[in-house]
C-alpha atoms as a PDB file:
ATOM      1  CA  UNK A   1      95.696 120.276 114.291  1.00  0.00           C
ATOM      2  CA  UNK A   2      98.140 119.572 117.051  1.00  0.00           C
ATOM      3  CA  UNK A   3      95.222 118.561 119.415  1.00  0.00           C
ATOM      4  CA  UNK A   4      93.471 115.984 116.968  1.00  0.00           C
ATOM      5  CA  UNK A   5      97.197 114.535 115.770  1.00  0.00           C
ATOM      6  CA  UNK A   6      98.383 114.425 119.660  1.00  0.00           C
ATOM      7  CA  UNK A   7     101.631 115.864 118.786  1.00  0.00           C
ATOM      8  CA  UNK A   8     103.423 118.826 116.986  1.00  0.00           C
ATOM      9  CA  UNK A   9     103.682 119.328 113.817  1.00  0.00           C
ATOM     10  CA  UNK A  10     106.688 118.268 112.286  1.00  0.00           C
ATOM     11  CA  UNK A  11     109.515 119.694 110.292  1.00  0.00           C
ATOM     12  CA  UNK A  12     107.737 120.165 106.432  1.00  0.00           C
ATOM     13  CA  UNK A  13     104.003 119.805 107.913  1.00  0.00           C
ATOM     14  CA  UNK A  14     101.580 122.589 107.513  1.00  0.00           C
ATOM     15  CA  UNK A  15      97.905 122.990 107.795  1.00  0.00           C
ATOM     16  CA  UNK A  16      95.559 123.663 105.506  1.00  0.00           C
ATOM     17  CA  UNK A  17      91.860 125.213 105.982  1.00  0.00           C
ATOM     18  CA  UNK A  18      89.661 123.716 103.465  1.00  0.00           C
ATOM     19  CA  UNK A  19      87.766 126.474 103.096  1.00  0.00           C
ATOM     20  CA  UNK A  20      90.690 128.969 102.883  1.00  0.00           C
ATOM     21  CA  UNK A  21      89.017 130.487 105.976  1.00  0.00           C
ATOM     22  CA  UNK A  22      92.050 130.845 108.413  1.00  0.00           C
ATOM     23  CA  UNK A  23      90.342 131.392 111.455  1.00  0.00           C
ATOM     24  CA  UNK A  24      87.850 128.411 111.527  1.00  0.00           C
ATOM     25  CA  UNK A  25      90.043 125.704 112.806  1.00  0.00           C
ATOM     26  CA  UNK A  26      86.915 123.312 113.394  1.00  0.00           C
ATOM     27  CA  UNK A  27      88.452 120.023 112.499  1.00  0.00           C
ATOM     28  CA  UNK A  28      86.430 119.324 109.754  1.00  0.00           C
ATOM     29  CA  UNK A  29      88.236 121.903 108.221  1.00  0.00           C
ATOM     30  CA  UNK A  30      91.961 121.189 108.523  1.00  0.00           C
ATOM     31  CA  UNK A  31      94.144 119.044 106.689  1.00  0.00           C
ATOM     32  CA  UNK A  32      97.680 118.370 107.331  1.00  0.00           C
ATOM     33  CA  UNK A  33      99.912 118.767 104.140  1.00  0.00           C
ATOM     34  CA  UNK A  34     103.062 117.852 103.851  1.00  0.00           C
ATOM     35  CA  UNK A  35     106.000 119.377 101.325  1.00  0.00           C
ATOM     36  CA  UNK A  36     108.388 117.033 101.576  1.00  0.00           C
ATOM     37  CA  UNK A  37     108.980 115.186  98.500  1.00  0.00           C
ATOM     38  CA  UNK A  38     111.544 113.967  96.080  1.00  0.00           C
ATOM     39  CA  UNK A  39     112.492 116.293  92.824  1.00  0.00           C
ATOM     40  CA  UNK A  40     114.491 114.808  90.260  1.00  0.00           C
ATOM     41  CA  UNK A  41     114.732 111.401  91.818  1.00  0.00           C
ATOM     42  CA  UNK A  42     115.176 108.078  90.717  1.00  0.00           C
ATOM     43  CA  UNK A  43     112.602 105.912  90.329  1.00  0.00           C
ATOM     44  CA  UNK A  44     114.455 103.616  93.369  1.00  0.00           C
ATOM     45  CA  UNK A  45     114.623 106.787  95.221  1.00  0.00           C
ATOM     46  CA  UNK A  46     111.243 107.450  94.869  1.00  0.00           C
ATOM     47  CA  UNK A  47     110.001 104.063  95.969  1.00  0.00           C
ATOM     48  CA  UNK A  48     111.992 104.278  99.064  1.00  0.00           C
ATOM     49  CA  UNK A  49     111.123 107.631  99.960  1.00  0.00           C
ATOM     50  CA  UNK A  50     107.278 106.478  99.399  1.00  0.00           C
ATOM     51  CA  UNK A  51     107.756 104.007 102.130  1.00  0.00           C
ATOM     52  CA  UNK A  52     109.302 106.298 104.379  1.00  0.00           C
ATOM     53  CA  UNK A  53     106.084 108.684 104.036  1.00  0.00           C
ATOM     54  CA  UNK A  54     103.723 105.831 104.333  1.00  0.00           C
ATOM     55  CA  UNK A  55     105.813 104.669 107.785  1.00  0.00           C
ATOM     56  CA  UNK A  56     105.537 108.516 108.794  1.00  0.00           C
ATOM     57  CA  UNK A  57     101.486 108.594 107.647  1.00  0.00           C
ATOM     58  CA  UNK A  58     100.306 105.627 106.956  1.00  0.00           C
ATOM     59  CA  UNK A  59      98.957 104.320 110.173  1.00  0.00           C
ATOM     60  CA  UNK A  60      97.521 108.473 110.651  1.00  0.00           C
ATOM     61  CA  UNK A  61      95.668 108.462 107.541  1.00  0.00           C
ATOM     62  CA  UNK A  62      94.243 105.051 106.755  1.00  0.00           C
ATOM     63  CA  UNK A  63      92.578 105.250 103.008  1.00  0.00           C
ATOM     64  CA  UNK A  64      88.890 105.780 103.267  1.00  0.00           C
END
């Protein structure tokens, strides 16, 4: 995962194998989760933490 993102994970990021196979780290099967996220919060909070993630990811994970 670090190869195809160009960079270490970060603090909260961990990597999932699709098909729960832990060994086969072919790219098509990894995904990088994330479990940072707001409990609790405001709905303000929430907004603004939602634009912090898409800053962090956005531009990474384009929709499609």
């Amino acid at each position: 995962m670090t190869q195809m993102l160009g960079r270490p994970l970060a603090k909260g990021e961990t990597v999932h194998h699709r098909n729960n196979i832990k060994w086969d780290n072919r790219p098509q099967n990894l995904e990088l989760w994330h479990v940072h996220q707001p409990c609790g919060a405001s709905v303000a909070d929430t907004v603004a933490w939602a634009r912090w993630f898409l800053v962090q990811y956005g531009e990474e994970f384009p929709e499609g």
